[in-house]
C-alpha atoms as a PDB file:
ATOM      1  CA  UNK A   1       0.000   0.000   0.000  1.00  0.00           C
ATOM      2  CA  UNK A   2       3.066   2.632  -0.469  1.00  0.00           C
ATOM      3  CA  UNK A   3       2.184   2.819  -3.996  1.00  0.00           C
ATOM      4  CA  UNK A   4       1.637   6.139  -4.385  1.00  0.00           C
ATOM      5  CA  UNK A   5      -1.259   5.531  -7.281  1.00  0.00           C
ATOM      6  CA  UNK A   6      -2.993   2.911  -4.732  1.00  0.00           C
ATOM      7  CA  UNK A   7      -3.277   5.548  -2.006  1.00  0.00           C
ATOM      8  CA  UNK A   8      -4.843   7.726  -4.387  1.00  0.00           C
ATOM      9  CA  UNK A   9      -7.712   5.488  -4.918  1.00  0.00           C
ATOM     10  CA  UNK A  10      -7.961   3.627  -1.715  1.00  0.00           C
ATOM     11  CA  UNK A  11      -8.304   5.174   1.741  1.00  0.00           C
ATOM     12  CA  UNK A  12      -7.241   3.604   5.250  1.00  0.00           C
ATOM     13  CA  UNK A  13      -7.331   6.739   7.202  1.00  0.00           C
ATOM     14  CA  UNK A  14      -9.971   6.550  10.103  1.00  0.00           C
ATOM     15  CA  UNK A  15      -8.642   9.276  11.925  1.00  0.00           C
ATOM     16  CA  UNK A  16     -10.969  11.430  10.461  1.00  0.00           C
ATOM     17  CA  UNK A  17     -14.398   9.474   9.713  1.00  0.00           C
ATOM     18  CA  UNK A  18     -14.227   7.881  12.782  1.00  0.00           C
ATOM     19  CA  UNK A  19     -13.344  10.434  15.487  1.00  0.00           C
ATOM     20  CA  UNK A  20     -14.537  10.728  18.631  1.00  0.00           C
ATOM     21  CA  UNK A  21     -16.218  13.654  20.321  1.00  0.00           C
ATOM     22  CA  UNK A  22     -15.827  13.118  23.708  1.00  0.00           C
ATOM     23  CA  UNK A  23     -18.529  14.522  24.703  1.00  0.00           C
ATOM     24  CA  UNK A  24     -20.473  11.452  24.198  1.00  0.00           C
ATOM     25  CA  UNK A  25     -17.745   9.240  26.496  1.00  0.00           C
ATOM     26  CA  UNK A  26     -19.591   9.916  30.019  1.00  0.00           C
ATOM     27  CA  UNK A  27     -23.210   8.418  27.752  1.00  0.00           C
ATOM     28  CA  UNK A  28     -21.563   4.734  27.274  1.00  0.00           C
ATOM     29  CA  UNK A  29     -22.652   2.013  29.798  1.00  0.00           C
ATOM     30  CA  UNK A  30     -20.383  -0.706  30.818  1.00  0.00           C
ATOM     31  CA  UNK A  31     -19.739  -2.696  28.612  1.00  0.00           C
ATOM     32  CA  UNK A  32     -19.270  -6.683  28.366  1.00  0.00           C
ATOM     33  CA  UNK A  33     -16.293  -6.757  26.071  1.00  0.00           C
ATOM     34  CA  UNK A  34     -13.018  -4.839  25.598  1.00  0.00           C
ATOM     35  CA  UNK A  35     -12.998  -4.746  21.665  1.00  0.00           C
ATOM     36  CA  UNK A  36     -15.482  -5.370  18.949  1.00  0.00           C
ATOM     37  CA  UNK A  37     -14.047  -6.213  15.733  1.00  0.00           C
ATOM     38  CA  UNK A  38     -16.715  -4.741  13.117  1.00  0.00           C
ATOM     39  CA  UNK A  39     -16.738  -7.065   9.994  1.00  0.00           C
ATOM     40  CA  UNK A  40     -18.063  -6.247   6.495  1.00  0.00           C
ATOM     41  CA  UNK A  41     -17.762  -9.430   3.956  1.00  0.00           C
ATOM     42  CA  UNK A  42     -17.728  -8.529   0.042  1.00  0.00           C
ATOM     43  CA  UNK A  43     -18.261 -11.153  -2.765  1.00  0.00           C
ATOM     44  CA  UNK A  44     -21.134 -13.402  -3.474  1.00  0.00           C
ATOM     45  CA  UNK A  45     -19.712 -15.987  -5.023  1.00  0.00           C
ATOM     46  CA  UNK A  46     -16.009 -16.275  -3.275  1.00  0.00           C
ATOM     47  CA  UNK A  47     -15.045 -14.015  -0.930  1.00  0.00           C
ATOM     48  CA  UNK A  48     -13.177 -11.217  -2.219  1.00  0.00           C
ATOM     49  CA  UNK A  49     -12.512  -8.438   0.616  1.00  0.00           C
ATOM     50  CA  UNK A  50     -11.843  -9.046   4.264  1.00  0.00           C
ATOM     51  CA  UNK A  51     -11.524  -5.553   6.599  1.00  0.00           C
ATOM     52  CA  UNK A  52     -11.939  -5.874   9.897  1.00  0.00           C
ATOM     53  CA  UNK A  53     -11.701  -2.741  12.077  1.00  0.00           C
ATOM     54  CA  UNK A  54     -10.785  -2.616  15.840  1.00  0.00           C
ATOM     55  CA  UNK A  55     -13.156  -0.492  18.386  1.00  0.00           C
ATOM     56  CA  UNK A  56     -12.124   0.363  21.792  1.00  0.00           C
ATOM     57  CA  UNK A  57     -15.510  -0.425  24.102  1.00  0.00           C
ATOM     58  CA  UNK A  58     -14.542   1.911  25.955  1.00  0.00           C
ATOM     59  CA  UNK A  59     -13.361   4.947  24.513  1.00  0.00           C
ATOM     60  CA  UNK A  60     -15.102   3.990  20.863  1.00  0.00           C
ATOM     61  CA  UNK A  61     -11.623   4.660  19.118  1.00  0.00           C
ATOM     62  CA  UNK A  62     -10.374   3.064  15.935  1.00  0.00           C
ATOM     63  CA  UNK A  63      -6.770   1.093  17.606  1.00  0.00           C
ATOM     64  CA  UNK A  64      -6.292  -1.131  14.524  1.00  0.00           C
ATOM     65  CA  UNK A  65      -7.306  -2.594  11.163  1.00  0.00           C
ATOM     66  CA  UNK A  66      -6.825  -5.216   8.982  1.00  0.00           C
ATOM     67  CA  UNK A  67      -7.699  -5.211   5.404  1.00  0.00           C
ATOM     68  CA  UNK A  68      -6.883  -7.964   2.607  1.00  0.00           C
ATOM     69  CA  UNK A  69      -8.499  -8.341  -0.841  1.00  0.00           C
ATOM     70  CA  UNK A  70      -9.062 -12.485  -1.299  1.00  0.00           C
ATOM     71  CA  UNK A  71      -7.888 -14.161  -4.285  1.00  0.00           C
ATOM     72  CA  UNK A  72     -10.465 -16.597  -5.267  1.00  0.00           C
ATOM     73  CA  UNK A  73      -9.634 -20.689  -5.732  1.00  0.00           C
ATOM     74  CA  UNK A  74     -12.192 -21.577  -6.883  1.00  0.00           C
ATOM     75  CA  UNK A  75     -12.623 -19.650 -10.766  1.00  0.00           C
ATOM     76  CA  UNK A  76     -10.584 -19.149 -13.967  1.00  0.00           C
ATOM     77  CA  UNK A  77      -8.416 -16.142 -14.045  1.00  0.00           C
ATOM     78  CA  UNK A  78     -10.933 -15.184 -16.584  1.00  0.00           C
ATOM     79  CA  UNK A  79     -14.084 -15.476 -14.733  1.00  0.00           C
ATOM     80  CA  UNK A  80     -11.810 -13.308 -11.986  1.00  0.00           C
ATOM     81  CA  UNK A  81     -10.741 -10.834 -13.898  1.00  0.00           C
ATOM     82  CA  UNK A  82     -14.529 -10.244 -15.423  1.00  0.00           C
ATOM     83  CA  UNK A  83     -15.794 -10.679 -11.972  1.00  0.00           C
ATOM     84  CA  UNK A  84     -13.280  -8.094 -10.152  1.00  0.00           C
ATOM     85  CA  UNK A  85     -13.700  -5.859 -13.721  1.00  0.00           C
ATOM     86  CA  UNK A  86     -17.522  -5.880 -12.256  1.00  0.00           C
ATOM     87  CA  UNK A  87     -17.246  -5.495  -8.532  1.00  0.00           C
ATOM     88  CA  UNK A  88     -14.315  -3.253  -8.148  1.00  0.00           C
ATOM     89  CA  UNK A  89     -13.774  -1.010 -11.615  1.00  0.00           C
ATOM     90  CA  UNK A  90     -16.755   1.170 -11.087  1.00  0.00           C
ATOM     91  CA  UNK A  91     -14.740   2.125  -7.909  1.00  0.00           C
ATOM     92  CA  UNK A  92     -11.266   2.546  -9.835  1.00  0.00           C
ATOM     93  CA  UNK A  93      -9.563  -0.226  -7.048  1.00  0.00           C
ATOM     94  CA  UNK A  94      -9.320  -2.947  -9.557  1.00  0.00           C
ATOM     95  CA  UNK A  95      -5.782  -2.476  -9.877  1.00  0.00           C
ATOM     96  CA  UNK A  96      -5.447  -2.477  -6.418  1.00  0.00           C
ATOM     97  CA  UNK A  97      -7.287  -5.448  -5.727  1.00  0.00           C
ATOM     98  CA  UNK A  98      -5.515  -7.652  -8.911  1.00  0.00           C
ATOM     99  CA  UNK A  99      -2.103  -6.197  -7.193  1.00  0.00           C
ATOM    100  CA  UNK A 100      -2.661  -6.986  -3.312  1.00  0.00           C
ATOM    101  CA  UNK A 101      -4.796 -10.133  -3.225  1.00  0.00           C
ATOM    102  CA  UNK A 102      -3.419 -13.536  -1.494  1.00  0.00           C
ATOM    103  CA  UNK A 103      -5.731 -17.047  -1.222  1.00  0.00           C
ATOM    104  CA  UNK A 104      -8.561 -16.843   1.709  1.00  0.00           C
ATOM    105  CA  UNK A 105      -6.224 -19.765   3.583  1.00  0.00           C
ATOM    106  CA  UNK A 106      -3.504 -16.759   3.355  1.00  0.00           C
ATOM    107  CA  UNK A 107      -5.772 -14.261   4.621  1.00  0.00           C
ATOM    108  CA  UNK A 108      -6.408 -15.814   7.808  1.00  0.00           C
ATOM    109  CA  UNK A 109      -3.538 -16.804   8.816  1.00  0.00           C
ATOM    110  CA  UNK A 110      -2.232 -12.910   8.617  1.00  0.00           C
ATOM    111  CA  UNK A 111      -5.644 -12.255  10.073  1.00  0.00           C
ATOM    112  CA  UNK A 112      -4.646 -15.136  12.896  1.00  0.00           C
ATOM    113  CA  UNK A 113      -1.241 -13.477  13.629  1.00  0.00           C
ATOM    114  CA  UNK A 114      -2.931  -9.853  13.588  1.00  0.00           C
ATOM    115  CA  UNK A 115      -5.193 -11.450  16.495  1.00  0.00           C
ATOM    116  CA  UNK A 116      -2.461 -13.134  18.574  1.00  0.00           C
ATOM    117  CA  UNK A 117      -0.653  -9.316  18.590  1.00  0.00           C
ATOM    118  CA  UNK A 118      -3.821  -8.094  19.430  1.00  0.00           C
ATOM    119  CA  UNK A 119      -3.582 -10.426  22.564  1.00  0.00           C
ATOM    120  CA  UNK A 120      -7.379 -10.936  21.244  1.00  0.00           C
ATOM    121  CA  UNK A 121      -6.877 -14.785  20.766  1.00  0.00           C
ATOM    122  CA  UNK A 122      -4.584 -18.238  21.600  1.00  0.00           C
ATOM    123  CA  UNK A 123      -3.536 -20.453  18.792  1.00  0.00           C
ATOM    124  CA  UNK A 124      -2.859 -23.082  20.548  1.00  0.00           C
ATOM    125  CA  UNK A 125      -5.749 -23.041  22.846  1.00  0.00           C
ATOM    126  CA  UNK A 126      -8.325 -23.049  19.548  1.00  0.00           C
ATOM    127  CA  UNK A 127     -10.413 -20.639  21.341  1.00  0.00           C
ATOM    128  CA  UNK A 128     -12.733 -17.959  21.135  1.00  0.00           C
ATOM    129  CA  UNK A 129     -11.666 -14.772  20.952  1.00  0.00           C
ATOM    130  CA  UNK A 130     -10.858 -13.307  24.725  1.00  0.00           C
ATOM    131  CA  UNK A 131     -12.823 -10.217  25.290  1.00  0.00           C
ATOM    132  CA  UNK A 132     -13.590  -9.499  22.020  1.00  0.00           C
ATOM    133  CA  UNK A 133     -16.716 -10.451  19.330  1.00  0.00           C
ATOM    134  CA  UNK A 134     -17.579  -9.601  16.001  1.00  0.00           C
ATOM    135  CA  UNK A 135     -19.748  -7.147  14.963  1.00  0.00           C
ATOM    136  CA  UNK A 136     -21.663  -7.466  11.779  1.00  0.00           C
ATOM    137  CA  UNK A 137     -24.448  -6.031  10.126  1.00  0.00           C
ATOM    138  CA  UNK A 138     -26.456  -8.983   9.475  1.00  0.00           C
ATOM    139  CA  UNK A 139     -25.556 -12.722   9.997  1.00  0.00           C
ATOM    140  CA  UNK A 140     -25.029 -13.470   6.493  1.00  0.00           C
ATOM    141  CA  UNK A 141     -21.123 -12.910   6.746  1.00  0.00           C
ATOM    142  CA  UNK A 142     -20.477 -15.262   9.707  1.00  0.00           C
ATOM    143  CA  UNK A 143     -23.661 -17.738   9.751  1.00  0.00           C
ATOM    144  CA  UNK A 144     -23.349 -18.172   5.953  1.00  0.00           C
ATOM    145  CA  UNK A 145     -20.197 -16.490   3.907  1.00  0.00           C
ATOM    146  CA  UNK A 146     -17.228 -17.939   6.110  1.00  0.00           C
ATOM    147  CA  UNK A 147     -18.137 -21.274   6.292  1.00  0.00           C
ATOM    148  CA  UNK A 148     -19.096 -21.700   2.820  1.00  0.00           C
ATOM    149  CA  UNK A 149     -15.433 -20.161   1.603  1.00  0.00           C
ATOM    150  CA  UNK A 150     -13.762 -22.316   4.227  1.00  0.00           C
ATOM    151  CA  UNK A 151     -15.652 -25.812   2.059  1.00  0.00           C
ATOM    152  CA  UNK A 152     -14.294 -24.294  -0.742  1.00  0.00           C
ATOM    153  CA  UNK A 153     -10.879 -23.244   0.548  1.00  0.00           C
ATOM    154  CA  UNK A 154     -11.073 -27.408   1.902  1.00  0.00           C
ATOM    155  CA  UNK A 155     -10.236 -25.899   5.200  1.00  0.00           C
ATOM    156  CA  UNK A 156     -11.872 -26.083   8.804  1.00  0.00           C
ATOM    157  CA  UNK A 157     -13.410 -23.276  10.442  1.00  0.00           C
ATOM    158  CA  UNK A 158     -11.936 -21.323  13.046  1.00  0.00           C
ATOM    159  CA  UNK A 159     -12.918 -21.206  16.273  1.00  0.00           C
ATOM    160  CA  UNK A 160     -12.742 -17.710  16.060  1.00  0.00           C
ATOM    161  CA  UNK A 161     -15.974 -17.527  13.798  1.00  0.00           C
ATOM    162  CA  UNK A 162     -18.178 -19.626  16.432  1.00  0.00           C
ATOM    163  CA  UNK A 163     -20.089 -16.012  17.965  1.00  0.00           C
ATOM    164  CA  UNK A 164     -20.674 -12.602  16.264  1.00  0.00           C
ATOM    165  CA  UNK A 165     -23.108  -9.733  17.061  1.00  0.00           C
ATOM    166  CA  UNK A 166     -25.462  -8.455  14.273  1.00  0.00           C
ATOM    167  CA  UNK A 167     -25.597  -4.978  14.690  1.00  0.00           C
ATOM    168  CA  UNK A 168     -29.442  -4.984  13.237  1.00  0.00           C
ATOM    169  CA  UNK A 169     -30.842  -7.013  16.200  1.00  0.00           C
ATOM    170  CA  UNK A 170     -29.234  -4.386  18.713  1.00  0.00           C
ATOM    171  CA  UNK A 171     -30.418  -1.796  17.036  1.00  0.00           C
ATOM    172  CA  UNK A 172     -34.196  -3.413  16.798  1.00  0.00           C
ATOM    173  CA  UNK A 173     -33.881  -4.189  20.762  1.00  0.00           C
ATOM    174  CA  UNK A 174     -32.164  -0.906  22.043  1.00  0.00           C
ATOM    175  CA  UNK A 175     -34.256   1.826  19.459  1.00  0.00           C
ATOM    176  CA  UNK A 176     -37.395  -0.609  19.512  1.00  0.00           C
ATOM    177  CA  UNK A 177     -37.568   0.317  15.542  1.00  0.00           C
ATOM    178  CA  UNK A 178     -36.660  -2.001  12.517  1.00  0.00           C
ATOM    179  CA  UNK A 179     -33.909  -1.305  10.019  1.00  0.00           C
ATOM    180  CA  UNK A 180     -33.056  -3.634   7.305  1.00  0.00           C
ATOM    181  CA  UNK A 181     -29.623  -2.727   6.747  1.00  0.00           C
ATOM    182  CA  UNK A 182     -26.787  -0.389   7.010  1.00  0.00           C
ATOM    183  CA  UNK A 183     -27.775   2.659   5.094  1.00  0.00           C
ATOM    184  CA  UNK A 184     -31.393   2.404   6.843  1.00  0.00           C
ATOM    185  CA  UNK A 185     -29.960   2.949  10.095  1.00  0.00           C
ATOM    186  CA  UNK A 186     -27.609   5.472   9.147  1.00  0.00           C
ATOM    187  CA  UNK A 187     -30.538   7.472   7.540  1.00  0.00           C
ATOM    188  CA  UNK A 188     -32.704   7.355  10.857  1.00  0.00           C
ATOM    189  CA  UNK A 189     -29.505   8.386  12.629  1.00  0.00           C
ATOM    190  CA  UNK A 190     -28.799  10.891  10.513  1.00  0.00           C
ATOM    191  CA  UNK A 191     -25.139   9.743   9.831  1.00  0.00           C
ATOM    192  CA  UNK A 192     -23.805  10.406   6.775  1.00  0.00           C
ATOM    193  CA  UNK A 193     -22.385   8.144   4.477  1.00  0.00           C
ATOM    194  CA  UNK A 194     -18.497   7.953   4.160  1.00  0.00           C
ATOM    195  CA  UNK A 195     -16.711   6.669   1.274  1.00  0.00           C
ATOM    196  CA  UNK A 196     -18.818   4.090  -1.682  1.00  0.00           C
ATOM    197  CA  UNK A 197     -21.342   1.674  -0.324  1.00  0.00           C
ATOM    198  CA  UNK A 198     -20.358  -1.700  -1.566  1.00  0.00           C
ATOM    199  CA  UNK A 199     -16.797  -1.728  -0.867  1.00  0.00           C
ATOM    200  CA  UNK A 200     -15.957  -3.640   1.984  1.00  0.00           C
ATOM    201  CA  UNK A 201     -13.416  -1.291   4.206  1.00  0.00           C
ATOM    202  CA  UNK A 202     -16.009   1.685   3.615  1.00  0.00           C
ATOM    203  CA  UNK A 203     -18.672  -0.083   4.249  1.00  0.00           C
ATOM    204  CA  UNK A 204     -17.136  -1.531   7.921  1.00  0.00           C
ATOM    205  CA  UNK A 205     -16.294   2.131   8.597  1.00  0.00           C
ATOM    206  CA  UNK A 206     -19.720   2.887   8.359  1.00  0.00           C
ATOM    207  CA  UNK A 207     -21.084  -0.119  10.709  1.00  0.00           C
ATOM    208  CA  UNK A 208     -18.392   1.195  12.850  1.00  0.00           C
ATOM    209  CA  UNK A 209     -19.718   5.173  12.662  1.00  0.00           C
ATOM    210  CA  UNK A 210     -23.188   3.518  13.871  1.00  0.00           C
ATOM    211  CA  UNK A 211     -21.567   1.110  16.464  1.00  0.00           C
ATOM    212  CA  UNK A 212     -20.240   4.336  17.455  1.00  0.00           C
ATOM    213  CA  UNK A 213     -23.505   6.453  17.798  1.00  0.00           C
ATOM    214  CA  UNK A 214     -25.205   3.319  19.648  1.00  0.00           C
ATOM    215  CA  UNK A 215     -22.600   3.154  22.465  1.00  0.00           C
ATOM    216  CA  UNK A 216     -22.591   6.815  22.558  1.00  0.00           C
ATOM    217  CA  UNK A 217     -26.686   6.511  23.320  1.00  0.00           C
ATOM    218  CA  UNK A 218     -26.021   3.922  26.114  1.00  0.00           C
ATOM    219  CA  UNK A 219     -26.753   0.663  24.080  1.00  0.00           C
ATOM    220  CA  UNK A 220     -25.096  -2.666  25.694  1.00  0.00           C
ATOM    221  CA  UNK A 221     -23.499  -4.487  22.252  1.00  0.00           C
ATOM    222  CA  UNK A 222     -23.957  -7.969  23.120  1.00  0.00           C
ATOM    223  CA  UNK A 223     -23.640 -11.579  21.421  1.00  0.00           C
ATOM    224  CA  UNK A 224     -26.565 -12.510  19.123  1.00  0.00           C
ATOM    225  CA  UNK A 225     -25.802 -15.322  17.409  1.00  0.00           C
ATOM    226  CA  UNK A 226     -23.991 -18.177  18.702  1.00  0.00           C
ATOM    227  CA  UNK A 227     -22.638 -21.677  17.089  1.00  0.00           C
ATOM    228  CA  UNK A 228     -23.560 -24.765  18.898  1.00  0.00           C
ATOM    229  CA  UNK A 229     -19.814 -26.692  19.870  1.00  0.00           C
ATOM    230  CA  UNK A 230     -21.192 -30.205  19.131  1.00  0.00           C
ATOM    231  CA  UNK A 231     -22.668 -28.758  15.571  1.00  0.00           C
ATOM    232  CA  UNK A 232     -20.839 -25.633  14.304  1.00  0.00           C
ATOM    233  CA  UNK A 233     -24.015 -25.340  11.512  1.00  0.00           C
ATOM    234  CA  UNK A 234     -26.487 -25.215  14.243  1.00  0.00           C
ATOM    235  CA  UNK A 235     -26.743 -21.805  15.080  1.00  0.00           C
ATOM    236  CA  UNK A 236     -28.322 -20.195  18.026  1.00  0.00           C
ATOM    237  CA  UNK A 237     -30.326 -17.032  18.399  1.00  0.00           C
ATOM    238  CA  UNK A 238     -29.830 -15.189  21.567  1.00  0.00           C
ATOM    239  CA  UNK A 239     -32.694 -12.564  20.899  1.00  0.00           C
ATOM    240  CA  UNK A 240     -36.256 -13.575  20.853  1.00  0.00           C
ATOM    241  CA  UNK A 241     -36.681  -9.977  19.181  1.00  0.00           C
ATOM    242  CA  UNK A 242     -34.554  -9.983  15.922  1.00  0.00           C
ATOM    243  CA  UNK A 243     -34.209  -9.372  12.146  1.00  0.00           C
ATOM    244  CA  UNK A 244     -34.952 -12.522  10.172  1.00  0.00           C
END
């Protein structure tokens, strides 16, 4: 990313977008975990963008990110380069993306060694992550996206992936109102939208920017969903209130 034309076009600085007033600091209730790690998948039929951005509970600060672009295993480089042409020229990153991305079994294991520096997770226990969840918008990423690229990458999933929180059932539960999705709640909280909707590191600052506001307002983020340990598909529902 010191490529001077791939700075141009692609944008890791949160300083900005995702500052804090602190103001709002003495408004946030206690919360359960340390961290949240806010998660926005991109790709349909492989995964093809992984960012994961780092939230203080307490002081709602940005401390870290990680960010890959996925290389697909699963398609010609044909199909690929149509399919990346599609997803990622209208935003001008395709260059980017062709230059920078590794295999999904890559990804993780930089992802892995990001946690473990993090001090958010053991290797060698095979753990959950300690004091830290994922936060999502939606349970498609987790319940659905990861496992299905980890068949297809013919590798096992991590036990790292086994709880998440979907931002949406929150929301529902804390502002007793429905919104569908990201831009929905960022319209009724009269956020505005930072960067383009539909790529992956924009779109997790922007389920961070409403993370934000909701710990600001006094929400408690807590787990939703939860994989059972005898069946990892079986997944449990921890609110009886929730978007389906």
């Amino acid at each position: 990313m010191d490529d001077p034309m791939h700075l141009e076009k692609f944008n890791h600085n949160c300083s900005w977008d995702l500052r804090v007033d602190a103001s709002n600091l003495n408004r946030i209730c206690p919360q359960n975990l340390d961290f949240f790690l806010v998660l926005d998948l991109e790709g349909k039929v492989e995964i093809l963008e992984f960012p994961v951005l780092m939230i203080d509970a307490k002081t709602m600060e940005v401390v870290d990110f990680f960010h890959r672009f996925v290389r697909p295993s699963g398609m010609t480089e044909q199909r690929i380069n149509e399919y990346i042409e599609g997803k990622y020229g209208k935003f001008g990153v395709d260059r980017v993306w062709h230059d920078t991305a590794v295999q999904f079994k890559d990804v993780l294991q930089q992802f892995e060694d990001w946690l473990i520096q993090a001090y958010l997770w053991e290797k060698h226990t095979g753990g959950s992550l300690n004091r830290a969840a994922f936060v999502t918008c939606g349970n498609w990423d987790l319940k659905t996206k990861v496992p299905q690229q980890c068949k297809v990458s013919k590798m096992k999933l991590p036990s790292y992936f086994m709880e998440w929180i979907n931002l949406k059932d929150v929301y529902l539960n804390f502002y007793r109102r429905r919104a569908t999705g990201m831009v929905t709640m960022m319209k009724e909280l009269e956020i505005p939208l930072v960067g383009s909707h539909h790529l992956g590191f924009d779109d997790t600052k922007n389920i961070s920017r409403v993370l934000q506001r909701m710990l600001a307002d006094g929400a408690l983020i807590r787990i939703t969903a939860r994989r059972k340990a005898d069946n990892p598909d079986d997944v449990e529902f921890l609110f009886k209130n929730r978007i389906r």
